[in-house]
N, C-alpha and C. Protein backbone atom coordinates (compact mmCIF):
# COMPACT_ATOMS: atom_id res chain seq x y z
N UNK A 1 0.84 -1.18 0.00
CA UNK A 1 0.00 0.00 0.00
C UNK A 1 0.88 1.24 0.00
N UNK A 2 0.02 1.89 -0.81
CA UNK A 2 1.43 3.32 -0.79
C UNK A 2 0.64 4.38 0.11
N UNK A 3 1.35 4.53 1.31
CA UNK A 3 0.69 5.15 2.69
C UNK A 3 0.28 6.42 2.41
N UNK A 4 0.13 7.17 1.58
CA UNK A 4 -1.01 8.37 0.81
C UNK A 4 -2.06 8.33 0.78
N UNK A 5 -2.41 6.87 0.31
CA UNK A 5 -4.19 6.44 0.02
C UNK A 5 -4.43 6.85 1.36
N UNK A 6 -3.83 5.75 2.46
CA UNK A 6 -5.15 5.78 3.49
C UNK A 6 -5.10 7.24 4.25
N UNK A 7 -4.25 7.99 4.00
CA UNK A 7 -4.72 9.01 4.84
C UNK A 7 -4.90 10.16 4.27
N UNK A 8 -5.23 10.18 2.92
CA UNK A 8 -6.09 10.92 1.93
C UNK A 8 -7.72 10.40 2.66
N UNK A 9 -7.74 8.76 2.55
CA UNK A 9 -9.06 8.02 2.48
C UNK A 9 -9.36 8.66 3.87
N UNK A 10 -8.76 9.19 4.72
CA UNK A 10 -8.97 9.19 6.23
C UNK A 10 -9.40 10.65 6.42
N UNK A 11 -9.77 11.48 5.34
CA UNK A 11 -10.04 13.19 5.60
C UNK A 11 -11.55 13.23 5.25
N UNK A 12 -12.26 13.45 5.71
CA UNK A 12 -13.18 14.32 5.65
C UNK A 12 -13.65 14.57 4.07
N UNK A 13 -14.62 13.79 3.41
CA UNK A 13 -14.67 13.95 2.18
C UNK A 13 -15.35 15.30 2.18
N UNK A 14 -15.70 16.31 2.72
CA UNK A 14 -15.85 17.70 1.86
C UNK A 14 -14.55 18.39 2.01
N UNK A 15 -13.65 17.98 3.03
CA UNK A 15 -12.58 18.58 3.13
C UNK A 15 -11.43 18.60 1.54
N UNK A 16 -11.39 20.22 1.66
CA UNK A 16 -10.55 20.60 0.07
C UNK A 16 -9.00 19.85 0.19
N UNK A 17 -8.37 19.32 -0.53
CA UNK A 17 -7.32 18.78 -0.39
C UNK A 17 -6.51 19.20 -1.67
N UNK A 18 -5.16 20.15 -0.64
CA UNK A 18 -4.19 20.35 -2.35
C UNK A 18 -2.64 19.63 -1.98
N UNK A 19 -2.53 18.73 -2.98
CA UNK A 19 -1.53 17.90 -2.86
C UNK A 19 -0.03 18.22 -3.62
N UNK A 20 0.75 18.02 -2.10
CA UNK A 20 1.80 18.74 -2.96
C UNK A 20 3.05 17.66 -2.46
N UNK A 21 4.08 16.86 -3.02
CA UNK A 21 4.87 18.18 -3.97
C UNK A 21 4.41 17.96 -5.51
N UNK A 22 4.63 15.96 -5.63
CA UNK A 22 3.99 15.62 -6.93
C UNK A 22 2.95 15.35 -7.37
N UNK A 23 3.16 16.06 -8.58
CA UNK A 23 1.57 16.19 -8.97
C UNK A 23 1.32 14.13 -9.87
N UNK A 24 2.24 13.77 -10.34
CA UNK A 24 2.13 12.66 -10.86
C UNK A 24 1.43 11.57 -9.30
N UNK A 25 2.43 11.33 -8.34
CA UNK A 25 2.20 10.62 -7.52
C UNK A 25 0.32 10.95 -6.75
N UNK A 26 0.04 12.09 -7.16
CA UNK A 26 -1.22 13.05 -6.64
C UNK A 26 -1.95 12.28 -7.92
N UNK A 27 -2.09 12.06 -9.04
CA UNK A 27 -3.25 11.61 -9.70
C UNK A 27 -3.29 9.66 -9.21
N UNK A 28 -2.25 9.83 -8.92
CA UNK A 28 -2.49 8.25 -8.49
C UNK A 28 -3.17 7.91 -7.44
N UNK A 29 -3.38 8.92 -6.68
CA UNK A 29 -4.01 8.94 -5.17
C UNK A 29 -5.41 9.16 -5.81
N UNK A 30 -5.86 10.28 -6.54
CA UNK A 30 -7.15 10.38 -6.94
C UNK A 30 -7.59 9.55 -7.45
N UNK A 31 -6.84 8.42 -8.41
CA UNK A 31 -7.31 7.15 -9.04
C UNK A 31 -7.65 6.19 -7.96
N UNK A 32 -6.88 6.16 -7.08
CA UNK A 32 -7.17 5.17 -5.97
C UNK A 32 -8.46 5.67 -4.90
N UNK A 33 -8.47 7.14 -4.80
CA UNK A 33 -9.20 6.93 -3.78
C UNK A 33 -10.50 7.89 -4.56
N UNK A 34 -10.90 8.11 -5.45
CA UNK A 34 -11.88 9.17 -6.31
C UNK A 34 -11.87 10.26 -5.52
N UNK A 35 -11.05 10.78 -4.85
CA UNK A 35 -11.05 12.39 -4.37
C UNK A 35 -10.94 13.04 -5.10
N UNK A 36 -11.63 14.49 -5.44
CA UNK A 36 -11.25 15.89 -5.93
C UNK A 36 -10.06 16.39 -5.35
N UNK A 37 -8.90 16.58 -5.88
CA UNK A 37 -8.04 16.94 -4.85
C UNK A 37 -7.39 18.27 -6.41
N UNK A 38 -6.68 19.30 -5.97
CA UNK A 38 -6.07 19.93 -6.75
C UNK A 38 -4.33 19.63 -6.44
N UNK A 39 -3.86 19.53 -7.42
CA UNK A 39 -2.65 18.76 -7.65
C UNK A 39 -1.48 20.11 -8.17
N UNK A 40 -0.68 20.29 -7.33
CA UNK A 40 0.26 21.20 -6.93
C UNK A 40 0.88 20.51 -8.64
N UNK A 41 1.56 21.57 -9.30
CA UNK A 41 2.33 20.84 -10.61
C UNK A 41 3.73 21.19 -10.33
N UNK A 42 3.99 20.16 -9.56
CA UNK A 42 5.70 20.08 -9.59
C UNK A 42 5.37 18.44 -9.41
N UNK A 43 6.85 17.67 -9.66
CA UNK A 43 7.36 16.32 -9.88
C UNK A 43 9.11 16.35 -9.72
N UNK A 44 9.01 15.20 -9.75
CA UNK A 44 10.57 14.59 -9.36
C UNK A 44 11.08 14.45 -10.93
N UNK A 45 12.30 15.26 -11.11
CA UNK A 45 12.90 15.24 -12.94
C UNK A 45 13.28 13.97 -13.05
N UNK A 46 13.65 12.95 -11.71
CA UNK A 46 14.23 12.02 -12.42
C UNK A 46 13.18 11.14 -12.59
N UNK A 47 11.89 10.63 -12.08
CA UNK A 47 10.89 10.22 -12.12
C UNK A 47 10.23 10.75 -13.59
N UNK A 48 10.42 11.97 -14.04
CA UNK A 48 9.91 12.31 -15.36
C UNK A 48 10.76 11.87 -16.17
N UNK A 49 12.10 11.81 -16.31
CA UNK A 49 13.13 11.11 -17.28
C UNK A 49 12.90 9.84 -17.85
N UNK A 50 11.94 8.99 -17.02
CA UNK A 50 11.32 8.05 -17.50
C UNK A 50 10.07 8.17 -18.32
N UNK A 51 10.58 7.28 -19.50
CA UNK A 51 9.60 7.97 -20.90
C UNK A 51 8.66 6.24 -21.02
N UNK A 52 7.69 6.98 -21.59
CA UNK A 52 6.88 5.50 -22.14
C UNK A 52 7.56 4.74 -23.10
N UNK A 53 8.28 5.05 -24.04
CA UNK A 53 9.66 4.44 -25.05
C UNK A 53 10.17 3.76 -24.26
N UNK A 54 11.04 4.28 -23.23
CA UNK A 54 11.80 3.70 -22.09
C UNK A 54 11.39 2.29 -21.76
N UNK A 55 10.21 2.90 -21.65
CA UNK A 55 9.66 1.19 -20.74
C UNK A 55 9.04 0.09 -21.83
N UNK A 56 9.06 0.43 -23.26
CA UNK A 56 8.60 -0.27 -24.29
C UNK A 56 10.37 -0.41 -25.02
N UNK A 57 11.03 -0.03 -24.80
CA UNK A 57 12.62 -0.87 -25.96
C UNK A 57 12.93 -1.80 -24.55
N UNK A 58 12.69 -1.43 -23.24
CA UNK A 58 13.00 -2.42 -21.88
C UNK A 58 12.29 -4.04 -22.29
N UNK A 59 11.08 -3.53 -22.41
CA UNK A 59 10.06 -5.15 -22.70
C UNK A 59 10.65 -5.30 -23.82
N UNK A 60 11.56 -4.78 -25.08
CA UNK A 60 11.87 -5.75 -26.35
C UNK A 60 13.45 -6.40 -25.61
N UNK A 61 14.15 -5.92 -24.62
CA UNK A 61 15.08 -6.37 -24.78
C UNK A 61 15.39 -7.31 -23.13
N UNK A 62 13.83 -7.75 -22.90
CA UNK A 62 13.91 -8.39 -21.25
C UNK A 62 12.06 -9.05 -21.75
N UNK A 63 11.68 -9.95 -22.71
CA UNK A 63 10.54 -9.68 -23.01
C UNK A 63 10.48 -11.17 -21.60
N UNK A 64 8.69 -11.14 -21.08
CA UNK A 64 8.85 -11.23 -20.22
C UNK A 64 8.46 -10.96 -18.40
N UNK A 65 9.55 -10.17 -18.61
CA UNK A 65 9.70 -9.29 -17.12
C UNK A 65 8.61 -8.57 -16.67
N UNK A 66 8.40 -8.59 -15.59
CA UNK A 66 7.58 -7.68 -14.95
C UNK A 66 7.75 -6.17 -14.96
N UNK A 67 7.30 -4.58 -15.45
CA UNK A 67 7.39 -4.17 -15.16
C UNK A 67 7.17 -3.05 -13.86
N UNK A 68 7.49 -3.15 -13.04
CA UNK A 68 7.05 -2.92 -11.37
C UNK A 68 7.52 -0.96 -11.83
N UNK A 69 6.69 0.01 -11.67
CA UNK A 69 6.89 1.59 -12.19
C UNK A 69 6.18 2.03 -10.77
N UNK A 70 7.46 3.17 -10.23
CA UNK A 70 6.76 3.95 -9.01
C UNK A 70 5.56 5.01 -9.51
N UNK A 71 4.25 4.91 -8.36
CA UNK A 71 3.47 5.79 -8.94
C UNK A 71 3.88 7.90 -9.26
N UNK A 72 5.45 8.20 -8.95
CA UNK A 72 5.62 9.45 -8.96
C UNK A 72 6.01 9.42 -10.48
N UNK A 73 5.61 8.49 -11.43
CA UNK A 73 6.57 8.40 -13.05
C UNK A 73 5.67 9.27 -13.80
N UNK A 74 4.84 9.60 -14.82
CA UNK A 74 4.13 10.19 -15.60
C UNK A 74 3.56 9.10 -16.02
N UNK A 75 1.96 9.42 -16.36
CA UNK A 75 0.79 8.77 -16.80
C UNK A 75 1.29 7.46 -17.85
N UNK A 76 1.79 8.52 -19.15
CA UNK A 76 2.29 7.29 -19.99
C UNK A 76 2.89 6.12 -19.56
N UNK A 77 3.85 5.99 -18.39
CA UNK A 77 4.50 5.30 -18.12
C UNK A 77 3.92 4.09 -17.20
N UNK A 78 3.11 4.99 -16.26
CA UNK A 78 2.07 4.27 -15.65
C UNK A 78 1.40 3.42 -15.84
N UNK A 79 0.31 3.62 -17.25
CA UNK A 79 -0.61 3.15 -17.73
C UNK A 79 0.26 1.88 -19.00
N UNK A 80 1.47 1.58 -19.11
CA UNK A 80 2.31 0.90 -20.14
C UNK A 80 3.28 -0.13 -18.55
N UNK A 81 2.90 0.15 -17.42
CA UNK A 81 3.72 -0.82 -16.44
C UNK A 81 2.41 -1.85 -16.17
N UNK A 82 3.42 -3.04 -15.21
CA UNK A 82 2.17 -4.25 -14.77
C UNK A 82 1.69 -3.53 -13.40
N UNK A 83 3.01 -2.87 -12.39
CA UNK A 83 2.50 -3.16 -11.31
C UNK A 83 3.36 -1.45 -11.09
N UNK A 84 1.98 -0.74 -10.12
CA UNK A 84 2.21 0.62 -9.37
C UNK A 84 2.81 0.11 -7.80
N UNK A 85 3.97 0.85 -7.63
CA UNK A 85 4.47 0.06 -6.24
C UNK A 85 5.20 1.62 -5.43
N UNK A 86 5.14 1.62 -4.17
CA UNK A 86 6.08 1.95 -3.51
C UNK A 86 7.61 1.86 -3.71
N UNK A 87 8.69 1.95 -3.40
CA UNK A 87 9.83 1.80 -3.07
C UNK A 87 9.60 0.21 -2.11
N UNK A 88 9.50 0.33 -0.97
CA UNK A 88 8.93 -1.04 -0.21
C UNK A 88 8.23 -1.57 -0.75
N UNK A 89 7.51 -1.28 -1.26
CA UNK A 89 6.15 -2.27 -2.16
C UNK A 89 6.98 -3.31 -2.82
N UNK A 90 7.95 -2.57 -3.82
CA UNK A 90 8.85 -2.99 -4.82
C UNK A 90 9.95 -4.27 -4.36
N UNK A 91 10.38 -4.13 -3.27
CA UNK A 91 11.23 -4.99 -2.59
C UNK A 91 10.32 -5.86 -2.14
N UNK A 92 9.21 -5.56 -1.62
CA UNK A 92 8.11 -6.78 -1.05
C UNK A 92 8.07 -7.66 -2.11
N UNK A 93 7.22 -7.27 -3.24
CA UNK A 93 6.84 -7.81 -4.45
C UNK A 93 7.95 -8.59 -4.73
N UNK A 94 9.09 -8.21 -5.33
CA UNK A 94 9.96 -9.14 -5.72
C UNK A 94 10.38 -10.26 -5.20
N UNK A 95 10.30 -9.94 -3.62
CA UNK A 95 10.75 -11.09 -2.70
C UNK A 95 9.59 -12.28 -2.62
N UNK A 96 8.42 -11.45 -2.42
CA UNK A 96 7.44 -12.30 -2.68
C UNK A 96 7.04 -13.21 -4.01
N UNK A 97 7.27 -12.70 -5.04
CA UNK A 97 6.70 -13.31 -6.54
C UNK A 97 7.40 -14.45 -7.17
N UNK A 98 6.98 -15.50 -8.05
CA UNK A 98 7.68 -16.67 -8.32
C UNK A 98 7.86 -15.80 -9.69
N UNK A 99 8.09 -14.64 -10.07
CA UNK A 99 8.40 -14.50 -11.40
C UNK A 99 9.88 -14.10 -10.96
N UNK A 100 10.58 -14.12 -12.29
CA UNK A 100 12.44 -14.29 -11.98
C UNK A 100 12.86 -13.37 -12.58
N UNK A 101 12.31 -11.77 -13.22
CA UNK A 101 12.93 -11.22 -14.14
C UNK A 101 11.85 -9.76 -13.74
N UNK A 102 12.31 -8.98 -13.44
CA UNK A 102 11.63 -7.40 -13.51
C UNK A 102 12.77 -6.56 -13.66
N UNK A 103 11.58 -5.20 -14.49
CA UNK A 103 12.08 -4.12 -15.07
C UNK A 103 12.02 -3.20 -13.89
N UNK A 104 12.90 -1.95 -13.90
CA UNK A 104 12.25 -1.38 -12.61
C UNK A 104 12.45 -0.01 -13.06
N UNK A 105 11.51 0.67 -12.89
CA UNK A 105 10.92 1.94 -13.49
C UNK A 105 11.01 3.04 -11.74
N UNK A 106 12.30 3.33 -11.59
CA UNK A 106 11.93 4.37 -10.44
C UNK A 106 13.95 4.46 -10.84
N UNK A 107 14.28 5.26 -9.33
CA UNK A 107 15.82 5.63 -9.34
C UNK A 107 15.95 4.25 -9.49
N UNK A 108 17.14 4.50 -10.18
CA UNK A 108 17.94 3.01 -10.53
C UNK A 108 18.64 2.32 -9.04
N UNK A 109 19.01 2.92 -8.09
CA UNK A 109 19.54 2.56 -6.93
C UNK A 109 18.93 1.88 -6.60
N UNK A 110 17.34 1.62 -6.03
CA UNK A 110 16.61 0.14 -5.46
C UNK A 110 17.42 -1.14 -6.42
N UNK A 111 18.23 -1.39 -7.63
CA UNK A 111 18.01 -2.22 -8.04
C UNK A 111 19.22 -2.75 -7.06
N UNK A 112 20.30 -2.25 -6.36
CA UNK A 112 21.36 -2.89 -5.75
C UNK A 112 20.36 -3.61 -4.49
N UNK A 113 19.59 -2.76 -4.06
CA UNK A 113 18.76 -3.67 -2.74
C UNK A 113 17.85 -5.22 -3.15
N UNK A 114 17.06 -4.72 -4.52
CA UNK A 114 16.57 -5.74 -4.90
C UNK A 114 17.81 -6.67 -5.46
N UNK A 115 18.63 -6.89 -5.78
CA UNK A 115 19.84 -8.02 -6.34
C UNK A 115 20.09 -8.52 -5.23
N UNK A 116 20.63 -7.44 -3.89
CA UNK A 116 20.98 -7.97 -2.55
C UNK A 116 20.44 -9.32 -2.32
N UNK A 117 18.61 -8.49 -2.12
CA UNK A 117 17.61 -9.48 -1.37
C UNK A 117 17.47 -10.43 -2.14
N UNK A 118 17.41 -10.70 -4.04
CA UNK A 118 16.79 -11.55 -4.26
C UNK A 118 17.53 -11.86 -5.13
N UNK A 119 19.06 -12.42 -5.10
CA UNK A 119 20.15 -13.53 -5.82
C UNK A 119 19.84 -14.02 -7.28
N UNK A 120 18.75 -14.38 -6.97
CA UNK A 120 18.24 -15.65 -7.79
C UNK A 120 17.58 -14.89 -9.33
N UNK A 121 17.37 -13.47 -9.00
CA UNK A 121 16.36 -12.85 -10.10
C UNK A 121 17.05 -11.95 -10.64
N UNK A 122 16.44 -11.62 -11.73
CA UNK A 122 17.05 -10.73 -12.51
C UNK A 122 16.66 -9.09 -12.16
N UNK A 123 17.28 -8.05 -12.74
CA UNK A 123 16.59 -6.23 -12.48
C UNK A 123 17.48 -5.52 -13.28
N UNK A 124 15.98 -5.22 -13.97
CA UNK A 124 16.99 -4.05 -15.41
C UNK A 124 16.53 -3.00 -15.12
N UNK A 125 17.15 -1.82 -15.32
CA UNK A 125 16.92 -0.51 -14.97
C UNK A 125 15.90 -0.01 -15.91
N UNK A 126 14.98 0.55 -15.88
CA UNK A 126 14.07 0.78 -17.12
C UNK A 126 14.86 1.82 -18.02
N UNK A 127 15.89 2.49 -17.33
CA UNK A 127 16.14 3.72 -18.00
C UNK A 127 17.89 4.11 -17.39
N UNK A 128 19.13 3.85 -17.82
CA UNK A 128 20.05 4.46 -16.95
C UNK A 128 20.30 5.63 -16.36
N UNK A 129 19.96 6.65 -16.86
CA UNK A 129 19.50 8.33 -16.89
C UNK A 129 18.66 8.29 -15.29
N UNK A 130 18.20 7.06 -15.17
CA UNK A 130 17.20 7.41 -13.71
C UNK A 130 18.16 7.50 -12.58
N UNK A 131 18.66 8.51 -12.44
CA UNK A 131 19.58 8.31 -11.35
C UNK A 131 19.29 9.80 -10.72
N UNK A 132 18.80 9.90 -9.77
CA UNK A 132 18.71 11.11 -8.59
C UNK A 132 19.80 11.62 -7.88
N UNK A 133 20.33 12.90 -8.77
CA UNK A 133 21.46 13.33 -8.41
C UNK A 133 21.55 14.03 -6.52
N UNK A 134 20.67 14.42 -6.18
CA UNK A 134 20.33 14.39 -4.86
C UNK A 134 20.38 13.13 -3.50
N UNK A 135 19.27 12.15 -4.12
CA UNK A 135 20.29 10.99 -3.57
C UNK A 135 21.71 10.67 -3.38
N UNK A 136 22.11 10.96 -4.68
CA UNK A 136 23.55 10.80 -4.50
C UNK A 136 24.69 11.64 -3.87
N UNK A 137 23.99 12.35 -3.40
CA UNK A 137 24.88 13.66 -2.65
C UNK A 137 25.12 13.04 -1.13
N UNK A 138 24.19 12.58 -0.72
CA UNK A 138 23.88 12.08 0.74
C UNK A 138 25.24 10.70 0.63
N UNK A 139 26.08 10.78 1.30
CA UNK A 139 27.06 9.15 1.56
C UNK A 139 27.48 9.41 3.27
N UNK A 140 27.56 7.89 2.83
CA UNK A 140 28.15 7.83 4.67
C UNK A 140 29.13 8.37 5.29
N UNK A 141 29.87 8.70 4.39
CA UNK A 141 31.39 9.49 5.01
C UNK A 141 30.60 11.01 5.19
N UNK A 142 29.66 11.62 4.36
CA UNK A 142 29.39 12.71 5.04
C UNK A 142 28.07 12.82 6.38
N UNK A 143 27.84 11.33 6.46
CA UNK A 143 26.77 11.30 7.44
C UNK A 143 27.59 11.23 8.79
N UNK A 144 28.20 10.15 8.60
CA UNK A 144 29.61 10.37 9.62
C UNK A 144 29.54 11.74 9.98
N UNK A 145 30.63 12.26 9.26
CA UNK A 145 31.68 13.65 9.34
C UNK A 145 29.97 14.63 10.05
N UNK A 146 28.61 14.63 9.33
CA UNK A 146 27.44 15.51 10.34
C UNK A 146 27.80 14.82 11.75
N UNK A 147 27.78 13.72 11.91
CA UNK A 147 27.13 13.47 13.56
C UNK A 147 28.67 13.57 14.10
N UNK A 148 29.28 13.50 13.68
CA UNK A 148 31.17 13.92 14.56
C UNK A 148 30.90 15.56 14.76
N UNK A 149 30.48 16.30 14.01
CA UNK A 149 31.24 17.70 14.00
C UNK A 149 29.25 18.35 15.01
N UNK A 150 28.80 17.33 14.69
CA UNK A 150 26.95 17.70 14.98
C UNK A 150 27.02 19.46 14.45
N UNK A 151 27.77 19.77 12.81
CA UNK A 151 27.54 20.88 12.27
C UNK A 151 26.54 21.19 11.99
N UNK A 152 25.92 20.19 11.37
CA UNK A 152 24.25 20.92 10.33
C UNK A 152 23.33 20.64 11.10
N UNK A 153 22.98 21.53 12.24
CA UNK A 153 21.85 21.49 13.36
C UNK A 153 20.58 22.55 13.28
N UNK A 154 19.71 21.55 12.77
CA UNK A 154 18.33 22.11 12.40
C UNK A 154 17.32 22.70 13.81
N UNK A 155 16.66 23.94 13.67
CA UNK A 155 16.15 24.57 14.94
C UNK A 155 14.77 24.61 14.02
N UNK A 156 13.69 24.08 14.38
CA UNK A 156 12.57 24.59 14.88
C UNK A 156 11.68 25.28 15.53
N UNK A 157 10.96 26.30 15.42
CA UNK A 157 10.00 26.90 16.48
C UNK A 157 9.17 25.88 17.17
N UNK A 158 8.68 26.05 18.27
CA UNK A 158 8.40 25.05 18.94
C UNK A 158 6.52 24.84 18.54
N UNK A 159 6.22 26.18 18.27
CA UNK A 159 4.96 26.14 17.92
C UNK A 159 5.00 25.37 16.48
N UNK A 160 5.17 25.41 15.63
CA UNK A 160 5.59 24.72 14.40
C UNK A 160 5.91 23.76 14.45
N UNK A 161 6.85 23.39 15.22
CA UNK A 161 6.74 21.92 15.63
C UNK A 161 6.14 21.10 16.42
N UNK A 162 5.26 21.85 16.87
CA UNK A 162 4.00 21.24 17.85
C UNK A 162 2.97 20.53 17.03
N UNK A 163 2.64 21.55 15.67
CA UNK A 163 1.52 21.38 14.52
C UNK A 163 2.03 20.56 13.88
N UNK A 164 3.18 20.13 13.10
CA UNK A 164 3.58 19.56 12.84
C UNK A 164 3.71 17.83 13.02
N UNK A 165 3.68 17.88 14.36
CA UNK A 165 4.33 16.72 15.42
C UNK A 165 2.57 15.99 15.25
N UNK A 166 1.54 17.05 15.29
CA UNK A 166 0.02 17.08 15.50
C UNK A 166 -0.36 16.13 14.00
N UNK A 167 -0.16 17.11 12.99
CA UNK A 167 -0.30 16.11 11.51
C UNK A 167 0.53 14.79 11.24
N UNK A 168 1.83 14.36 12.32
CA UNK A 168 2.39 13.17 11.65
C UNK A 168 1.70 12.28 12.41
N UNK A 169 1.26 12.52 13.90
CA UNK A 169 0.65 11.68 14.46
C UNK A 169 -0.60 11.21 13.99
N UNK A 170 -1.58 12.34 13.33
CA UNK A 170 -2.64 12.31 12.62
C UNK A 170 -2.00 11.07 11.24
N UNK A 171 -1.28 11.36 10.32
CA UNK A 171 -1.26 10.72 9.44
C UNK A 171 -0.79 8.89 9.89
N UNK A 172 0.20 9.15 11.12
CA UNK A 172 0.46 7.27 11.21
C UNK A 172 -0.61 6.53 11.77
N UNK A 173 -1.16 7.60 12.65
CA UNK A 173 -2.56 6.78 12.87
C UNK A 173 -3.28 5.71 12.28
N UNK A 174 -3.83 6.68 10.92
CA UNK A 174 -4.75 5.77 9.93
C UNK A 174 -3.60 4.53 9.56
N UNK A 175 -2.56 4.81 9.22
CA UNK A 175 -2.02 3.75 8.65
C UNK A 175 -2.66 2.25 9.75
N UNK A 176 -1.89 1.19 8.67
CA UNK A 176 -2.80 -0.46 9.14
C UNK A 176 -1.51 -0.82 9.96
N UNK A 177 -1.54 -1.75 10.80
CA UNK A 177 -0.28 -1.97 11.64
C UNK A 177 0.27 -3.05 10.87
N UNK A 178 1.10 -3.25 10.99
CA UNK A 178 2.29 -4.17 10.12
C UNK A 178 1.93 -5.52 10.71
């Protein structure tokens, strides 16, 4: 389950809902849950770098395979995959499924976790270009070097983080317990 639905599903259906940041991952929520919601138009570039081509020369050269596409990709891409997944979804699925061969339509990095977990199967990148240059900024030598020097120390107002603290509790709520 991609934890959006249920706590979209969990508001107040006259309540106005504007969804932000992506607007792609936002029509997937309205498909799932028929809300009116107005959809903020920004998206993830590397999530748009993935083209419907992309995921159609993938099936000529892996025919076959499952294609497993995160719901933040664009419509075309969406509506041309087997399966809309989470990040976790994605690792579930694979571990779970007797099929031996998926395409994977999101940052190319899940595919080192999925090879990790699942030896035995195959994972083609839908696209090499999918690579999130932001992700890649983040490494352990500089996660290290933050908690040694405890330089990059984030301050909050306390009121702000009160409201805040108020909506995450609100949102894990609805979620289903594991």
């Amino acid at each position: 389950m991609i934890i959006v639905v249920p706590v979209v599903e969990s508001l107040h259906s006259d309540r106005k809902i504007i969804f932000v940041p992506d607007q792609h991952l936002g029509r997937f929520v309205v498909d799932k849950t028929g809300r009116d919601m107005i959809l903020w138009p920004g998206y993830c570039p590397t999530h748009a770098y993935i083209t419907e081509d992309d995921v159609k020369k993938a099936r000529d050269l892996h025919p076959g395979a499952i294609v497993m596409a995160h719901p933040e990709c664009t419509e075309p891409v969406k509506a041309v995959s087997d399966k809309l997944f989470s990040t976790g979804q994605m690792l579930k699925f694979a571990a779970q499924s007797s099929e031996k061969s998926f395409i994977i339509a999101t940052e190319v990095g899940i595919i080192h976790s999925l090879k990790k977990e699942n030896p035995q199967k195959e994972f083609y990148p839908v696209a090499a270009r999918a690579i999130c240059p932001n992700m890649k900024r983040i490494t352990l030598d500089k996660v290290l070097w933050s908690l040694e020097d405890m330089q990059y120390k984030i301050t909050v107002r306390s009121d702000i983080a009160a409201g805040a603290r108020k909506a995450l509790e609100k949102m894990v709520a609805v979620l289903p317990a594991k």
